[in-house]
Protein backbone atom coordinates (compact mmCIF):
# COMPACT_ATOMS: atom_id res chain seq x y z
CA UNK A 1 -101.58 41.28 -185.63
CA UNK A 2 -104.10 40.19 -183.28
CA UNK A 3 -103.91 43.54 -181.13
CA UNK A 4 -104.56 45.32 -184.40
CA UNK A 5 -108.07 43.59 -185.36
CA UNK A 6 -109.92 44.25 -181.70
CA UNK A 7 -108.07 48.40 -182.48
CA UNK A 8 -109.37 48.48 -186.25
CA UNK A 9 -112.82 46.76 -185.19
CA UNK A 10 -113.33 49.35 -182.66
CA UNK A 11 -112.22 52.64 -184.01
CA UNK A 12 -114.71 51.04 -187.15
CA UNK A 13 -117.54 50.80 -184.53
CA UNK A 14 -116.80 54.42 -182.74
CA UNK A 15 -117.31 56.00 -186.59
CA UNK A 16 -120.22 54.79 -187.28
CA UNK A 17 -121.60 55.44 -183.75
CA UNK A 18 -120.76 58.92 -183.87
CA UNK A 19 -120.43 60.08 -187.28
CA UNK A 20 -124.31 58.69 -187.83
CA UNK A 21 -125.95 61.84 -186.60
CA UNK A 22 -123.61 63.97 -188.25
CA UNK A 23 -124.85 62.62 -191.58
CA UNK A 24 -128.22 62.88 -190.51
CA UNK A 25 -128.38 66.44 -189.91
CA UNK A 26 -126.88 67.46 -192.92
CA UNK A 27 -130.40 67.18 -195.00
CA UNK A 28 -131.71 69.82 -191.93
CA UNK A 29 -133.39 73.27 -193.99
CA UNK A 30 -130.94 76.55 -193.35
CA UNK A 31 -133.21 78.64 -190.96
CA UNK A 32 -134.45 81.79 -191.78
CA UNK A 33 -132.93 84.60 -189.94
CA UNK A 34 -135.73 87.26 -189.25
CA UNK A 35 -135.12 90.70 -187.83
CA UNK A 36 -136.47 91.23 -184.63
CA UNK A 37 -137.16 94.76 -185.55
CA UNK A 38 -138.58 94.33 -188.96
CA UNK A 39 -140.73 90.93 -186.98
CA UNK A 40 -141.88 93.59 -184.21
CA UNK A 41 -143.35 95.92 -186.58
CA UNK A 42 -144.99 93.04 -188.82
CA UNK A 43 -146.68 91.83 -186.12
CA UNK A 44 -148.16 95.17 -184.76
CA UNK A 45 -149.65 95.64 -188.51
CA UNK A 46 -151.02 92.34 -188.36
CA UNK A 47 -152.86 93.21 -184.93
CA UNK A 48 -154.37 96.26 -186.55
CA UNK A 49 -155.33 94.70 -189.27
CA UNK A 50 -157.22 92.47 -187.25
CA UNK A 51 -158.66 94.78 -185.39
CA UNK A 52 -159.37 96.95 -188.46
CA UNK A 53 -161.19 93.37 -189.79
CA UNK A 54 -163.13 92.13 -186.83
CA UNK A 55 -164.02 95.09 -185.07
CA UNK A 56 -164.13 98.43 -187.91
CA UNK A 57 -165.02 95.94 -190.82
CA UNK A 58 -162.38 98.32 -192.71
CA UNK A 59 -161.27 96.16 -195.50
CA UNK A 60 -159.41 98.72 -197.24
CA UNK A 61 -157.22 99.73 -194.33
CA UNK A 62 -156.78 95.78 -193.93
CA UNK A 63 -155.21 96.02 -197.72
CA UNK A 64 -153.40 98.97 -197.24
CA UNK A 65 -151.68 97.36 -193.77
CA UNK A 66 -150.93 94.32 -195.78
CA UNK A 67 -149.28 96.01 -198.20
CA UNK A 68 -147.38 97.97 -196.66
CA UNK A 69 -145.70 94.55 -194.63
CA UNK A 70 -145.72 92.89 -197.47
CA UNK A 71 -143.88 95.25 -199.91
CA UNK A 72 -141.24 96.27 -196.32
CA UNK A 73 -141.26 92.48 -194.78
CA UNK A 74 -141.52 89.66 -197.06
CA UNK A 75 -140.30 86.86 -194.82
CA UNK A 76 -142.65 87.41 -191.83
CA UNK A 77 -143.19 84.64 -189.79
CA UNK A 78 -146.87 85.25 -189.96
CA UNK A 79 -147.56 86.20 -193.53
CA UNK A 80 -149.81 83.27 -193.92
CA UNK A 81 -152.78 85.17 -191.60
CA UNK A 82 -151.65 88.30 -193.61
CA UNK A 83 -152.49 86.57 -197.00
CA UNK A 84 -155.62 85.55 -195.66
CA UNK A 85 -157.37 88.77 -194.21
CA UNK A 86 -156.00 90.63 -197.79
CA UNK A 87 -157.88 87.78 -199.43
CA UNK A 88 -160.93 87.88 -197.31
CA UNK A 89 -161.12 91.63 -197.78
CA UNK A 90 -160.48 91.64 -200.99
CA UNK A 91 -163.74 89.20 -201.34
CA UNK A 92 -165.76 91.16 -198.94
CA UNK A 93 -164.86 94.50 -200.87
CA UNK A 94 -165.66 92.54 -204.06
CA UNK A 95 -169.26 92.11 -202.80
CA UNK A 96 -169.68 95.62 -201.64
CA UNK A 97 -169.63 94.65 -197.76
CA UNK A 98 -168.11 96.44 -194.57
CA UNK A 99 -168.03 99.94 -193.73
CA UNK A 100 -165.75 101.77 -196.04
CA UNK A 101 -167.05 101.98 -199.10
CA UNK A 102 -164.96 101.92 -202.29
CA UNK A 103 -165.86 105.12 -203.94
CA UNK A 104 -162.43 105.89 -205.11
CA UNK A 105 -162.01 109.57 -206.83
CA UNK A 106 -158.61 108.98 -208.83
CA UNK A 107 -158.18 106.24 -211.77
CA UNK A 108 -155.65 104.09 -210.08
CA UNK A 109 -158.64 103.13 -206.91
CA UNK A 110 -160.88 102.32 -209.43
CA UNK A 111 -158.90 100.29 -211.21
CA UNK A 112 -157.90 98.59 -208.20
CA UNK A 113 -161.15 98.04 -206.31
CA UNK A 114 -163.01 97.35 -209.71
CA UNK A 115 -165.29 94.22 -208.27
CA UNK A 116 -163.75 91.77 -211.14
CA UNK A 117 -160.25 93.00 -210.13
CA UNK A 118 -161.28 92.18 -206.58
CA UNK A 119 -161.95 88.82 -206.74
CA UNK A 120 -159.04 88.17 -208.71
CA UNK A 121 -156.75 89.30 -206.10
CA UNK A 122 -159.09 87.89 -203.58
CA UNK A 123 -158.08 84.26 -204.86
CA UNK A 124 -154.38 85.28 -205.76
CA UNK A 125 -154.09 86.01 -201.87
CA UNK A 126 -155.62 82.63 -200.89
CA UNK A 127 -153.64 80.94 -202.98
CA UNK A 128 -150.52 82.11 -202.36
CA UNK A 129 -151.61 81.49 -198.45
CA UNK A 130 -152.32 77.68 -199.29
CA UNK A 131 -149.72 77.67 -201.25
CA UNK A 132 -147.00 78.59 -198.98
CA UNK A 133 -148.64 77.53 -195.69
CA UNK A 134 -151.22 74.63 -196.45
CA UNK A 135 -151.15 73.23 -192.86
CA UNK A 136 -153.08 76.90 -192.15
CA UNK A 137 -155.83 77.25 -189.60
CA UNK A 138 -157.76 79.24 -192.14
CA UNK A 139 -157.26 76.34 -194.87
CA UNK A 140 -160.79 75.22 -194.98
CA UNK A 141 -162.43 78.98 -194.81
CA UNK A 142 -159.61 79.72 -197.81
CA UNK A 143 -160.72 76.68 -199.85
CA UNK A 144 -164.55 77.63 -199.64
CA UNK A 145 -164.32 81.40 -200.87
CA UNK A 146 -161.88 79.73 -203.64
CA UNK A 147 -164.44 77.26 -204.49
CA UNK A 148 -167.45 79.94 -204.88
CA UNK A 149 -164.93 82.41 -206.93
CA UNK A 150 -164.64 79.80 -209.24
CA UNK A 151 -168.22 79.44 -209.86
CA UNK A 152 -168.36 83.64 -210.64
């Protein structure tokens, strides 16, 4: 009996040693398995799209990149900074900046880049960025244009 008590005492000791960090990592988020391919091409339309809003001030071609990753690549790692330059553009478009103009010739563009229809997908975008990434870089610039669409 008394060579079973030190036994029992320490197999009870070695279990909770090492079963501790098993139970720990059991509350650990399942990790999001992204395609490298699909990733690869996300990120080259997010480039452009920079480029296309920095450089060309071409806020339509910065909508029609962001769809297109959007509607083929939902889970991209980076869709925060996507959500932002479709919301920015959107709100630029909505005030008649940058150098393509909106003059749309069928129905469906004018529907679409109406100014009131503008602004509400400007703040849709923004919020959707906050919402899903509010530790962004482009939080405070977000919150601002959010702020003065409200007052409109």
């Amino acid at each position: 009996m008394k060579r079973i008590i030190p036994v029992i005492a320490f197999l009870l000791f070695a279990f909770a040693v090492f079963s501790a960090p098993a139970f720990a990592q059991r509350n650990i988020e399942a990790k999001i398995e992204r395609d490298p391919v699909f990733e690869k091409d996300a990120r080259h339309n997010l480039e452009v799209a920079w480029q296309y809003f920095r450089l060309k001030k071409a806020y339509k071609a910065v909508l029609g990149r962001y769809e297109e990753t959007a509607a083929a690549y939902p889970e991209f790692s980076k869709m925060d900074e996507f959500l932002y330059l479709a919301g920015m553009s959107s709100y630029y478009l909505s005030n008649n900046k940058g150098k393509q103009k909106i003059g749309a010739p069928t129905e469906r563009d004018k529907e679409k880049f109406a100014p009131e229809r503008l602004r509400q997908d400007a703040a849709a975008y923004l919020n959707m960025m906050l919402e899903k990434n509010p530790a962004s870089k482009y939080k405070d610039e977000a919150e601002n244009v959010l702020q003065e669409l409200k007052g409109k």
